[in-house]
PDB file of N, CA and C in Angstrom:
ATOM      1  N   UNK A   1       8.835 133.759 103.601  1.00  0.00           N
ATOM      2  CA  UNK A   1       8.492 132.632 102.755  1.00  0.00           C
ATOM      3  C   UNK A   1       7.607 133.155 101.631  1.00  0.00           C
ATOM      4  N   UNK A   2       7.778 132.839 100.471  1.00  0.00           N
ATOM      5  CA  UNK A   2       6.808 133.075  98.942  1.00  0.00           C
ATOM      6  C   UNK A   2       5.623 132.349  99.012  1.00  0.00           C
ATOM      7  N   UNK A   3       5.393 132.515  98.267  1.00  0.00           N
ATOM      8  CA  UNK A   3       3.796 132.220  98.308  1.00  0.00           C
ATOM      9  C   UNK A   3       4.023 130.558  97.075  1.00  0.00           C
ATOM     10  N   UNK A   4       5.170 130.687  96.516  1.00  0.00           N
ATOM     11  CA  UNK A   4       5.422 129.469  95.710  1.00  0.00           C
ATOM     12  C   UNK A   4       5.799 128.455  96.737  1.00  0.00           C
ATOM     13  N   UNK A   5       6.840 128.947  97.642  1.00  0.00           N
ATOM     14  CA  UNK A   5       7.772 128.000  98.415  1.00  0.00           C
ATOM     15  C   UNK A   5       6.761 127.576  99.658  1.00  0.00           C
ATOM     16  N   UNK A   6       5.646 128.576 100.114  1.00  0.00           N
ATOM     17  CA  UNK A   6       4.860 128.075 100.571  1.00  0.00           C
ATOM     18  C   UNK A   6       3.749 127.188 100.549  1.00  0.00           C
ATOM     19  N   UNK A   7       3.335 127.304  99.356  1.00  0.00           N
ATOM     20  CA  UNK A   7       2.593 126.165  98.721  1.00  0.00           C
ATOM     21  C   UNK A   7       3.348 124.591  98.224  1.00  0.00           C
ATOM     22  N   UNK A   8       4.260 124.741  98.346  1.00  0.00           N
ATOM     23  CA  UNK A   8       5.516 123.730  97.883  1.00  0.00           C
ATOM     24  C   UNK A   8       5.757 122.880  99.542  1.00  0.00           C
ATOM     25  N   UNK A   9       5.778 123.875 100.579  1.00  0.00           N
ATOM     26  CA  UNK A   9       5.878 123.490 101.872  1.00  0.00           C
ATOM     27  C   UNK A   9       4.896 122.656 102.095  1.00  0.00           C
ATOM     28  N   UNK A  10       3.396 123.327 101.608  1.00  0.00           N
ATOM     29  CA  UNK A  10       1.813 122.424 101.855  1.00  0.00           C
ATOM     30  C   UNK A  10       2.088 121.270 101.641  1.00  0.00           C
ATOM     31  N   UNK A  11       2.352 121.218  99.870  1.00  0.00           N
ATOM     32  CA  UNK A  11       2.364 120.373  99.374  1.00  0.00           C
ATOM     33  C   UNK A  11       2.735 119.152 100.003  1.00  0.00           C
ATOM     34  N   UNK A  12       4.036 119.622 100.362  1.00  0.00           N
ATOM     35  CA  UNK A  12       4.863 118.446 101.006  1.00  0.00           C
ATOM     36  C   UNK A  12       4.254 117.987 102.117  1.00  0.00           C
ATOM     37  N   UNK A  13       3.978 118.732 103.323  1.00  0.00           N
ATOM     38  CA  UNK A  13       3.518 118.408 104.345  1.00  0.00           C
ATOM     39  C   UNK A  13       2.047 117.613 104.148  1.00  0.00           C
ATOM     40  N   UNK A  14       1.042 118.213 102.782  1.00  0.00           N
ATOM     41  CA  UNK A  14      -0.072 117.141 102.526  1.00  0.00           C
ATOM     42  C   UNK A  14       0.709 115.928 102.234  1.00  0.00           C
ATOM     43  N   UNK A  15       1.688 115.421 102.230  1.00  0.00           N
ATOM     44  CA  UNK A  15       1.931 114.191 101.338  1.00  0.00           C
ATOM     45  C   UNK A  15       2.248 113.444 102.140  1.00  0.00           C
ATOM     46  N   UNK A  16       2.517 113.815 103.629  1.00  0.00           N
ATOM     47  CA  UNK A  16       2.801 113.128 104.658  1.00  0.00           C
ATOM     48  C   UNK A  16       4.687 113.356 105.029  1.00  0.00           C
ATOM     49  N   UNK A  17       5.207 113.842 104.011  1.00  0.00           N
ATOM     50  CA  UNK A  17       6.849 113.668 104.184  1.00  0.00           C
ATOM     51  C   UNK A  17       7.225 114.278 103.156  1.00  0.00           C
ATOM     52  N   UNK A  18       8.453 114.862 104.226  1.00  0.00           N
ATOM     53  CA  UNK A  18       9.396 116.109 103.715  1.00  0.00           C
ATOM     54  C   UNK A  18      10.556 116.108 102.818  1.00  0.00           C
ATOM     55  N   UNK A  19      10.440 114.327 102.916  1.00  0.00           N
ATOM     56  CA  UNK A  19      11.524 113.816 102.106  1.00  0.00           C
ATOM     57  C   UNK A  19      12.172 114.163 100.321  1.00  0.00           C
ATOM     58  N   UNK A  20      13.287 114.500 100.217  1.00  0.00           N
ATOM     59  CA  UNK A  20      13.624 114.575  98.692  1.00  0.00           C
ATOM     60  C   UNK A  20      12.628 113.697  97.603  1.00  0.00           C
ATOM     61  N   UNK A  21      12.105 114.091  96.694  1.00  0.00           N
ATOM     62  CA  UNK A  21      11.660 112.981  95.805  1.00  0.00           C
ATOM     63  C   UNK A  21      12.543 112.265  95.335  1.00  0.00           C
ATOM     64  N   UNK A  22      12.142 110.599  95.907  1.00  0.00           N
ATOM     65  CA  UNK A  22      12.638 109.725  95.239  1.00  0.00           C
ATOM     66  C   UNK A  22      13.081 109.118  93.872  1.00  0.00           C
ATOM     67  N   UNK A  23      12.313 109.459  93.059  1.00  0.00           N
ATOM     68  CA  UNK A  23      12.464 109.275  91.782  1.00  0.00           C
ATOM     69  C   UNK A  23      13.015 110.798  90.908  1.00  0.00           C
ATOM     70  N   UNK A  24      13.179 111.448  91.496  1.00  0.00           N
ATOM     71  CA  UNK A  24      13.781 112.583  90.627  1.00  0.00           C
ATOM     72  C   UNK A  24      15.538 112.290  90.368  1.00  0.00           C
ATOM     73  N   UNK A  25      15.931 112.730  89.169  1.00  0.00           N
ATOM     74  CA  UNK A  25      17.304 112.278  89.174  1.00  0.00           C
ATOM     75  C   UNK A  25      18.390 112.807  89.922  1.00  0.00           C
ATOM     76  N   UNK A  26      19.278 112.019  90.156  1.00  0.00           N
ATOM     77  CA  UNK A  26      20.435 112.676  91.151  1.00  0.00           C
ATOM     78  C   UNK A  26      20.567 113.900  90.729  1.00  0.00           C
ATOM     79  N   UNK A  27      21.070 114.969  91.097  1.00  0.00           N
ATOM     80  CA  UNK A  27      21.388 116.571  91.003  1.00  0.00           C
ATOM     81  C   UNK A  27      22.805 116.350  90.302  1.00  0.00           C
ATOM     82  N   UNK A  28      22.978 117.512  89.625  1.00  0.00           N
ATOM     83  CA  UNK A  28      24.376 117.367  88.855  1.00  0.00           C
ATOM     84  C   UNK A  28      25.063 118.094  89.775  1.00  0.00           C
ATOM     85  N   UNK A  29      24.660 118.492  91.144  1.00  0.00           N
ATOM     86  CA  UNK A  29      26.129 118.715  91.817  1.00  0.00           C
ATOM     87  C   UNK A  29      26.534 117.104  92.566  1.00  0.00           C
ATOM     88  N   UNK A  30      26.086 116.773  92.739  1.00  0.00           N
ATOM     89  CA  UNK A  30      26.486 115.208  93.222  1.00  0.00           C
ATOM     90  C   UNK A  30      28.199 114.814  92.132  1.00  0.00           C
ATOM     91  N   UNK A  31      29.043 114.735  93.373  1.00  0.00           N
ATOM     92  CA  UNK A  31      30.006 114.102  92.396  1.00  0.00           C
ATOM     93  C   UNK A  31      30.466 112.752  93.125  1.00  0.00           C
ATOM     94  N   UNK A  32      30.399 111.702  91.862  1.00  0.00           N
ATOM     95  CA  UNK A  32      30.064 110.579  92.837  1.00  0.00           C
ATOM     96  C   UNK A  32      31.418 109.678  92.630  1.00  0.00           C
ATOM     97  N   UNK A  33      32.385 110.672  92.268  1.00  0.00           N
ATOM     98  CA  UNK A  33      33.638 109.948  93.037  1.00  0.00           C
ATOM     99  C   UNK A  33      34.169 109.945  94.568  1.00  0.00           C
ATOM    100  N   UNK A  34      33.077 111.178  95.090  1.00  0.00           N
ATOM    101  CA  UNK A  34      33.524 111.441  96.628  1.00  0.00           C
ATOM    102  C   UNK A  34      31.987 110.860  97.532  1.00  0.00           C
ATOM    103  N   UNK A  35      31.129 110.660  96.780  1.00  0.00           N
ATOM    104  CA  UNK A  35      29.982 110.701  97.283  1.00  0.00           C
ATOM    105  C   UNK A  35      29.319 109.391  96.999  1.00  0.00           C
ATOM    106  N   UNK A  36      28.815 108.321  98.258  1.00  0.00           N
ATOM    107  CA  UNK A  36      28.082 107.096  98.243  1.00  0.00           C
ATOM    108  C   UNK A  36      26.528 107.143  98.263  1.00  0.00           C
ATOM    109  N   UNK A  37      25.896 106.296  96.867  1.00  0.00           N
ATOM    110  CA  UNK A  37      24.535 107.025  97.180  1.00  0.00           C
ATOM    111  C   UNK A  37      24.181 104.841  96.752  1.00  0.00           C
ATOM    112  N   UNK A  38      22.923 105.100  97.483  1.00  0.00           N
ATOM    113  CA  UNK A  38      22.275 103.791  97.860  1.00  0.00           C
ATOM    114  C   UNK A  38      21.204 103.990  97.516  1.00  0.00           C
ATOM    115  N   UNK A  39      20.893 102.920  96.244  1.00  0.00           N
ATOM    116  CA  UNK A  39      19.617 103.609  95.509  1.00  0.00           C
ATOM    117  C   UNK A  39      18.324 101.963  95.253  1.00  0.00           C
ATOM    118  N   UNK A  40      17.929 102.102  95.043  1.00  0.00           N
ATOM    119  CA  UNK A  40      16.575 101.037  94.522  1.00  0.00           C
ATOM    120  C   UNK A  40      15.344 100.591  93.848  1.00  0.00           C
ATOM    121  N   UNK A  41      14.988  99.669  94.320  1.00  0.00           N
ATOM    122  CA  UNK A  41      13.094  99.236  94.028  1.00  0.00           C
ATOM    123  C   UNK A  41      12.933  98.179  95.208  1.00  0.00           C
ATOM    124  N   UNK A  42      11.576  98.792  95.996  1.00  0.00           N
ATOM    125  CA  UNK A  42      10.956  97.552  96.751  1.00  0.00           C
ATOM    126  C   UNK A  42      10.045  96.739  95.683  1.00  0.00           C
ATOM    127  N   UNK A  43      10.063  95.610  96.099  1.00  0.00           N
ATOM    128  CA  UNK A  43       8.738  95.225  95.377  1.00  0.00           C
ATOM    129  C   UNK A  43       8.174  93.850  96.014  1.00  0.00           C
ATOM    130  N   UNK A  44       7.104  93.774  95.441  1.00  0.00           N
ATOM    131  CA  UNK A  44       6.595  92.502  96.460  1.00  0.00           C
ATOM    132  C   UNK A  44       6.778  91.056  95.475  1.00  0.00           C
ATOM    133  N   UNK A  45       6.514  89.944  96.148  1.00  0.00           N
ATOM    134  CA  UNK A  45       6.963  88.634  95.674  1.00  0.00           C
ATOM    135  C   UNK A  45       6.661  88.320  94.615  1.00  0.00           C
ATOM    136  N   UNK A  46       5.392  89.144  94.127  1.00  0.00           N
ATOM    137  CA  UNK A  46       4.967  88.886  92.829  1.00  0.00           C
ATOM    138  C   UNK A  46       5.709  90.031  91.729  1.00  0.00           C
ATOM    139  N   UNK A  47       6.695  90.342  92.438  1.00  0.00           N
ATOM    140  CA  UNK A  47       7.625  91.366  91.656  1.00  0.00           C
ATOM    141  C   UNK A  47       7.096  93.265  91.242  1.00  0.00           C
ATOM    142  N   UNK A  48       5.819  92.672  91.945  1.00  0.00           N
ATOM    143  CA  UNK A  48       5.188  94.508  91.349  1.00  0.00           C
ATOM    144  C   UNK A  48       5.996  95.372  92.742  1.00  0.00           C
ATOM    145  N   UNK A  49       5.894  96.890  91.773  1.00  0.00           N
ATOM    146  CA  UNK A  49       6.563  97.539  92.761  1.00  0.00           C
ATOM    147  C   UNK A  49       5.753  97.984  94.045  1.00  0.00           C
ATOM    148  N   UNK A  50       5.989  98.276  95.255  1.00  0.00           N
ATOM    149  CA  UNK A  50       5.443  99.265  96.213  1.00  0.00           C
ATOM    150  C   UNK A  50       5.950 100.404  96.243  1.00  0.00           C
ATOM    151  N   UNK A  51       4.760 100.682  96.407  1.00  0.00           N
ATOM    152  CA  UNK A  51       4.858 102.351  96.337  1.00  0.00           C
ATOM    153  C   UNK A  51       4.257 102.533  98.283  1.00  0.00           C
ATOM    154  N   UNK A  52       5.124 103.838  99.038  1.00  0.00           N
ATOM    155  CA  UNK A  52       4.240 103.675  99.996  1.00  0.00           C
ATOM    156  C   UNK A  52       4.967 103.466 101.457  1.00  0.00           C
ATOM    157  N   UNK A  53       6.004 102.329 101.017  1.00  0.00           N
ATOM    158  CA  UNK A  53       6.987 101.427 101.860  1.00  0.00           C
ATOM    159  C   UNK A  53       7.738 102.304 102.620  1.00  0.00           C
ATOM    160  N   UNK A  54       8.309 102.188 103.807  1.00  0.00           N
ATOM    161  CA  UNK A  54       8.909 102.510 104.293  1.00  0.00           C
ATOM    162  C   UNK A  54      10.708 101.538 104.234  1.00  0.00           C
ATOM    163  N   UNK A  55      11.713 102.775 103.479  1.00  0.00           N
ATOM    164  CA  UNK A  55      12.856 102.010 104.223  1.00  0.00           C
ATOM    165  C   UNK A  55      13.362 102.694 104.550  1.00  0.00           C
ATOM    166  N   UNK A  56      14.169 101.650 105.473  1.00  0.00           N
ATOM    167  CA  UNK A  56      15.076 102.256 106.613  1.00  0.00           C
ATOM    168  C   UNK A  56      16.997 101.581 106.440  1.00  0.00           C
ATOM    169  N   UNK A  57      17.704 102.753 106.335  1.00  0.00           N
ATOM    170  CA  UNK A  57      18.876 102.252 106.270  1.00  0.00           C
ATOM    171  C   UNK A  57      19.531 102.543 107.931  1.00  0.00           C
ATOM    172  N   UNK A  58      19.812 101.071 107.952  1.00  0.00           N
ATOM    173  CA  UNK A  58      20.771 100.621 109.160  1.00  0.00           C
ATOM    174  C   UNK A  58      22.296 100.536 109.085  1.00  0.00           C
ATOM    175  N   UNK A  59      23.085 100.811 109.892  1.00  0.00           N
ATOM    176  CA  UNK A  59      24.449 100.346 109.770  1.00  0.00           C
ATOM    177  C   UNK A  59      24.810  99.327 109.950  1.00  0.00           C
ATOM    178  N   UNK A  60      26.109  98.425 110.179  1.00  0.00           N
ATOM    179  CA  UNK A  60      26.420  97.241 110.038  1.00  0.00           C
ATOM    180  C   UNK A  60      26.220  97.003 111.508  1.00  0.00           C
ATOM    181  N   UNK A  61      25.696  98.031 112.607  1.00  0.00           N
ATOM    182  CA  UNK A  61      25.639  97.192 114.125  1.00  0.00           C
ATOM    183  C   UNK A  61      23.955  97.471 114.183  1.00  0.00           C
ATOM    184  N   UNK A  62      23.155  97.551 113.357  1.00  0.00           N
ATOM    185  CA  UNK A  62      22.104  97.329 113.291  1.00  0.00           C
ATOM    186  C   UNK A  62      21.024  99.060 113.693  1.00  0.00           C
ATOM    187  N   UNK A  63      22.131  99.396 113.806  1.00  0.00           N
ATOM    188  CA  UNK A  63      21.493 101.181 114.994  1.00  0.00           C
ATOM    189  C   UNK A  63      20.671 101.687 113.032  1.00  0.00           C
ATOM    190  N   UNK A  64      19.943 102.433 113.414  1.00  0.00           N
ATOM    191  CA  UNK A  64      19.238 103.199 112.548  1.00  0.00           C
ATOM    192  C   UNK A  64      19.879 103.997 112.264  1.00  0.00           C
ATOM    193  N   UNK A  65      19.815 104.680 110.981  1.00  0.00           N
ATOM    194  CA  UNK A  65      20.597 105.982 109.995  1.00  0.00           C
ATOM    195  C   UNK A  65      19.606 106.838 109.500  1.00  0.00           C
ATOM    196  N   UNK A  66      19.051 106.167 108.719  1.00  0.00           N
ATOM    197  CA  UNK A  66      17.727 107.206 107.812  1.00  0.00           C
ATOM    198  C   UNK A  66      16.501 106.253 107.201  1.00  0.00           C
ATOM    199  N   UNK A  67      15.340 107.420 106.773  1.00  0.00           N
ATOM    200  CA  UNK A  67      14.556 106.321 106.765  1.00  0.00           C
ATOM    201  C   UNK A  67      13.735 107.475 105.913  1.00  0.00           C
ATOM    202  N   UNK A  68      13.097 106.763 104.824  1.00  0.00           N
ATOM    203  CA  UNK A  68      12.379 107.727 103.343  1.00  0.00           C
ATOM    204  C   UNK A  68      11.216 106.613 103.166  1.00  0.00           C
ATOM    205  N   UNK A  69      10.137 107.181 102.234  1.00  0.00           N
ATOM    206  CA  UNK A  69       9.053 106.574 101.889  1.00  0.00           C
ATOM    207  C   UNK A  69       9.957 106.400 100.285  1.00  0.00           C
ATOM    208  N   UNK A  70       8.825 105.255  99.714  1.00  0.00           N
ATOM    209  CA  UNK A  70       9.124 105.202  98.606  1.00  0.00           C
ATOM    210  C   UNK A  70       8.570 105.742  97.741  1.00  0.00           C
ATOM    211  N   UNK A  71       8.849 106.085  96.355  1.00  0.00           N
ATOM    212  CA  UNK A  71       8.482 107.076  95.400  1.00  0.00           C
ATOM    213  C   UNK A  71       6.817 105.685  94.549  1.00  0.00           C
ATOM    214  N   UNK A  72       6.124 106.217  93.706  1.00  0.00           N
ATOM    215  CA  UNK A  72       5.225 105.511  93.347  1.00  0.00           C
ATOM    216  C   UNK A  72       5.442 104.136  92.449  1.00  0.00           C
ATOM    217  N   UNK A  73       6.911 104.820  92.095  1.00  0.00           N
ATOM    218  CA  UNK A  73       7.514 103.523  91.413  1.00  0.00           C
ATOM    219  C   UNK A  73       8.615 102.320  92.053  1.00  0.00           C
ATOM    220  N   UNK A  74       8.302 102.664  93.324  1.00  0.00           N
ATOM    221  CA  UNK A  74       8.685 101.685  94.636  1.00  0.00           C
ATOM    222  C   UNK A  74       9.974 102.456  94.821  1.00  0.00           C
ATOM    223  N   UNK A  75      10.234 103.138  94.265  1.00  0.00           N
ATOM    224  CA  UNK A  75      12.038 104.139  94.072  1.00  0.00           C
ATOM    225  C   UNK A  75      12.516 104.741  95.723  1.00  0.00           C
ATOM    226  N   UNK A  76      13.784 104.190  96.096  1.00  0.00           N
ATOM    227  CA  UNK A  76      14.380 104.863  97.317  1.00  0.00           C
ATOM    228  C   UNK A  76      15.706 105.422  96.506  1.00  0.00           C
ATOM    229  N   UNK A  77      16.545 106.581  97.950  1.00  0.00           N
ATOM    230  CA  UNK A  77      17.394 106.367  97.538  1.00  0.00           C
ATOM    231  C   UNK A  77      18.387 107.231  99.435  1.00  0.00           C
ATOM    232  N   UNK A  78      19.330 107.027  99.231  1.00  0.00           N
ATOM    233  CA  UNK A  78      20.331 107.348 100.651  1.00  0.00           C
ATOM    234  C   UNK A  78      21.515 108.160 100.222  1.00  0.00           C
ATOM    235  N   UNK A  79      21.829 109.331 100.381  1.00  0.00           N
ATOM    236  CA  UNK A  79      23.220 108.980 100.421  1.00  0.00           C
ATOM    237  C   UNK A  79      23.748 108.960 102.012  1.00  0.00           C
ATOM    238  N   UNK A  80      24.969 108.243 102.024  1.00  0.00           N
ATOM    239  CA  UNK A  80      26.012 107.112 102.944  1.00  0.00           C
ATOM    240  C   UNK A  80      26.786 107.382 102.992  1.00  0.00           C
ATOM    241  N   UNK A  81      27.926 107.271 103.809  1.00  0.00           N
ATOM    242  CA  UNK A  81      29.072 106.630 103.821  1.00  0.00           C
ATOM    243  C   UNK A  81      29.741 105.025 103.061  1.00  0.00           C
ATOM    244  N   UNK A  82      30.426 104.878 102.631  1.00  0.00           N
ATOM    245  CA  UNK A  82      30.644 103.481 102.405  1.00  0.00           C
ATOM    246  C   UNK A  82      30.723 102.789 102.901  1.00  0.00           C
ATOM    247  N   UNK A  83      30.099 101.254 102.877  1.00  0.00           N
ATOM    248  CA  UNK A  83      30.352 100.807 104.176  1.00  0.00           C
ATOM    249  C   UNK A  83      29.087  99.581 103.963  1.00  0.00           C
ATOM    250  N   UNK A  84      29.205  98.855 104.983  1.00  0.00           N
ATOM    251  CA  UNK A  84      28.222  97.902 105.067  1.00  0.00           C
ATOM    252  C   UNK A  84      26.819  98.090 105.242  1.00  0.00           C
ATOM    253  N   UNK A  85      26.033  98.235 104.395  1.00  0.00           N
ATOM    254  CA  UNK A  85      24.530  98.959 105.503  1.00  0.00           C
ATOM    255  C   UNK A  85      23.315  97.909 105.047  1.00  0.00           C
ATOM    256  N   UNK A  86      22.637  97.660 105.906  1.00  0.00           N
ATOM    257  CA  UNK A  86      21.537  96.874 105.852  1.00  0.00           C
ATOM    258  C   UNK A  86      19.949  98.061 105.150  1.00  0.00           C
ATOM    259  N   UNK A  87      19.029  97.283 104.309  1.00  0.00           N
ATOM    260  CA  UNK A  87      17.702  98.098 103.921  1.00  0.00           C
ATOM    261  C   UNK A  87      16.762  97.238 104.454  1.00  0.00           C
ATOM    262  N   UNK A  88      15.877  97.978 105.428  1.00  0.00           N
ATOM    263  CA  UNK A  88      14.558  97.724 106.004  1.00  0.00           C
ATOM    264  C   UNK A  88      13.518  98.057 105.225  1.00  0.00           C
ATOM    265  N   UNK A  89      12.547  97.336 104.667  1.00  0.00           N
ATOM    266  CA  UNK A  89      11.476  97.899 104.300  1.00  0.00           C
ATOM    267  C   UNK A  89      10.384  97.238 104.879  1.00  0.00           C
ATOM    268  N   UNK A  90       9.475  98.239 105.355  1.00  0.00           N
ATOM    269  CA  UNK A  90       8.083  97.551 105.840  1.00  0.00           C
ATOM    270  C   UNK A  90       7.210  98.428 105.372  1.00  0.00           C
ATOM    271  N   UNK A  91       6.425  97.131 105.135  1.00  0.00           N
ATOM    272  CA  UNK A  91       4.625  97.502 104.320  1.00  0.00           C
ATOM    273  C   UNK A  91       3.642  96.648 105.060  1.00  0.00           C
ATOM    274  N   UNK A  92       2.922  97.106 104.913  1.00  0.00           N
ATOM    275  CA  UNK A  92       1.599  96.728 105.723  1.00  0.00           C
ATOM    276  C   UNK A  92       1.369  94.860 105.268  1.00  0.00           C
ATOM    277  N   UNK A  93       2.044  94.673 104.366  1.00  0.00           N
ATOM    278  CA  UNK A  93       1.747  93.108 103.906  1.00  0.00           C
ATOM    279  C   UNK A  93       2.532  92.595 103.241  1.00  0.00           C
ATOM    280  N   UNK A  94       4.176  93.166 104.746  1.00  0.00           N
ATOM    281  CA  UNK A  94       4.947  92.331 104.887  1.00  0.00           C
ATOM    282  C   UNK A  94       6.679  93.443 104.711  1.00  0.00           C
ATOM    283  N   UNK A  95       7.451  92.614 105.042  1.00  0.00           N
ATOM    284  CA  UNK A  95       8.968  93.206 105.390  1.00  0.00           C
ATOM    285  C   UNK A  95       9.845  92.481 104.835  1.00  0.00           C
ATOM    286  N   UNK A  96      10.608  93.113 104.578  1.00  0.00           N
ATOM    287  CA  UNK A  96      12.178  92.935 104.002  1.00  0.00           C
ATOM    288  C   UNK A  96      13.212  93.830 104.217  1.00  0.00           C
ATOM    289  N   UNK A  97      14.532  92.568 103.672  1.00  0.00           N
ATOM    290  CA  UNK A  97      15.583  93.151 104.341  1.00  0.00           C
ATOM    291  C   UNK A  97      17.002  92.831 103.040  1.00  0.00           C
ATOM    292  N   UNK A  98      17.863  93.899 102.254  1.00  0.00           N
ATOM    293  CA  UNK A  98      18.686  93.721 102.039  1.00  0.00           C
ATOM    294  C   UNK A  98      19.878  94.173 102.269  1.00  0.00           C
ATOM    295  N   UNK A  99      21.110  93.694 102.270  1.00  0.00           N
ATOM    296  CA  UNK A  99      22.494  94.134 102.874  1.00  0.00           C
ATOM    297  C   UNK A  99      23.224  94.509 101.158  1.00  0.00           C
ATOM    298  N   UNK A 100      24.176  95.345 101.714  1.00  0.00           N
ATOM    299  CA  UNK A 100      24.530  96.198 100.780  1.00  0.00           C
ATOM    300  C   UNK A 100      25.675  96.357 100.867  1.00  0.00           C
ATOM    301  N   UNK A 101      27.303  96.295 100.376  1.00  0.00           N
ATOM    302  CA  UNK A 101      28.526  96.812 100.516  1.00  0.00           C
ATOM    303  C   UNK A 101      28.716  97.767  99.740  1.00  0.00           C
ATOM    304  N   UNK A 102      27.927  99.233 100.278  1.00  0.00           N
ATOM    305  CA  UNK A 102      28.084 100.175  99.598  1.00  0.00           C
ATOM    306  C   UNK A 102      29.615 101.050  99.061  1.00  0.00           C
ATOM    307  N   UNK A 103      30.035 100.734  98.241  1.00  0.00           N
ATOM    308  CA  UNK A 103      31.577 101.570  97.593  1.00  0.00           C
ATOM    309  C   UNK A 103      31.151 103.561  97.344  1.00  0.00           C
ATOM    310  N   UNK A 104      31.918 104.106  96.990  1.00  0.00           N
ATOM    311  CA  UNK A 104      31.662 105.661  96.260  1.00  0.00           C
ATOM    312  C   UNK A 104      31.080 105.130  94.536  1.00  0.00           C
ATOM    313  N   UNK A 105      29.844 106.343  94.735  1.00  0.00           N
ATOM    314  CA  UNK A 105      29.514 105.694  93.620  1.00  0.00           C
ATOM    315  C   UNK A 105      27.713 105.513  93.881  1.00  0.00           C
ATOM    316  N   UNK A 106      27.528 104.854  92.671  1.00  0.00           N
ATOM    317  CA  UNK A 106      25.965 104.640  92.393  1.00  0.00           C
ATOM    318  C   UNK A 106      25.576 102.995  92.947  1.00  0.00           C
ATOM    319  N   UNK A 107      25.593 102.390  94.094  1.00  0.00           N
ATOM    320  CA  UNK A 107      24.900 101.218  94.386  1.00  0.00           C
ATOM    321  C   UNK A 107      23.382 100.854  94.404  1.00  0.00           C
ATOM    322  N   UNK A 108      23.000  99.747  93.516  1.00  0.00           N
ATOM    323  CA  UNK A 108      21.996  99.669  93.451  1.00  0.00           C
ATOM    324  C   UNK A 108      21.269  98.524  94.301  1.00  0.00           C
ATOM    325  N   UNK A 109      20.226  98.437  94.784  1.00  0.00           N
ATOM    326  CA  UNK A 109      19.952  96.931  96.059  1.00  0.00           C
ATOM    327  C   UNK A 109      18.479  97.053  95.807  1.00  0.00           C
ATOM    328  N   UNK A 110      17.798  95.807  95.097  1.00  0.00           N
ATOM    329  CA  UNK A 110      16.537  95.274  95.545  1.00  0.00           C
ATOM    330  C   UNK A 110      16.343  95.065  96.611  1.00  0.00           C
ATOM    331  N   UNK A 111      14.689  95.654  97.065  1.00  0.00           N
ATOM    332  CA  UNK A 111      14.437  94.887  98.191  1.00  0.00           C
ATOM    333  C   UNK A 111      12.913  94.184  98.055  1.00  0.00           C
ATOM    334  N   UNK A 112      12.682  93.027  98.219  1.00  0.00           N
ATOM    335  CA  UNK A 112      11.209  92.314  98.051  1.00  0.00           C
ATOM    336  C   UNK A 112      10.736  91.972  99.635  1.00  0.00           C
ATOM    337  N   UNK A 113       9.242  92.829  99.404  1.00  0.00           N
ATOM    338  CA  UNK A 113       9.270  92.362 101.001  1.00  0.00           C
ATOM    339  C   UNK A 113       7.754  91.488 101.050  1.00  0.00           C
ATOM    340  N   UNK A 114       7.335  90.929 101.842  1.00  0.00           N
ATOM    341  CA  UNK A 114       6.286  89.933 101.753  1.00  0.00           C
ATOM    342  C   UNK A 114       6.556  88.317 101.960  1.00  0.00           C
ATOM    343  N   UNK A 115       7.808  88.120 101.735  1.00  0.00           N
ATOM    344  CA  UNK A 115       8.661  86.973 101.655  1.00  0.00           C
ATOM    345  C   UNK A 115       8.641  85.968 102.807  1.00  0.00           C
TER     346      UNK A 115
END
């Protein structure tokens, strides 16, 4: 390990999660005629974003798939299969839930949680 990639490892691990950054743009190897990506904003009732949130993508029988923090600008994102999938988000002051008929391609799904 480098001494870059190791500090990059810290990094991550200070941040709590190992997860891809959310808000960075899709990669130009992504080709999204073969590839389903499930993307967003949480935000709360008063419409501001969360940052922080946890979501969780479910399948259509409710079983768990994956699950990312959100970026500071409330930003998630999945890639999927196509298909029916439900978004969990929980925050400390409060949960939500949106369903999604994800196609190939760029789907986009609010989720407001506090509601």
């Amino acid at each position: 390990m480098t001494a870059a990639s190791s500090s990059t490892a810290s990094a991550a691990a200070a941040a709590g999660c190992a997860a891809p950054d959310q808000a960075a743009p899709l990669p130009a190897s992504v080709d999204l005629e073969k590839e389903t990506v499930i993307t967003g904003v949480v935000t709360a009732g008063d419409g501001s974003v969360v940052a922080g949130a946890y979501v969780r993508l479910l399948d259509s029988t409710g079983e768990f798939a994956a699950e990312v923090v959100t970026s500071p600008a409330g930003q998630f994102r999945f890639f999927a299969a196509p298909g029916t999938w439900t978004l969990r988000a929980l925050y400390r002051e409060g949960n939500g839930d949106a369903t999604v008929a994800a196609n190939r391609g760029v789907n986009q799904v609010a989720v407001t949680v506090g509601t």
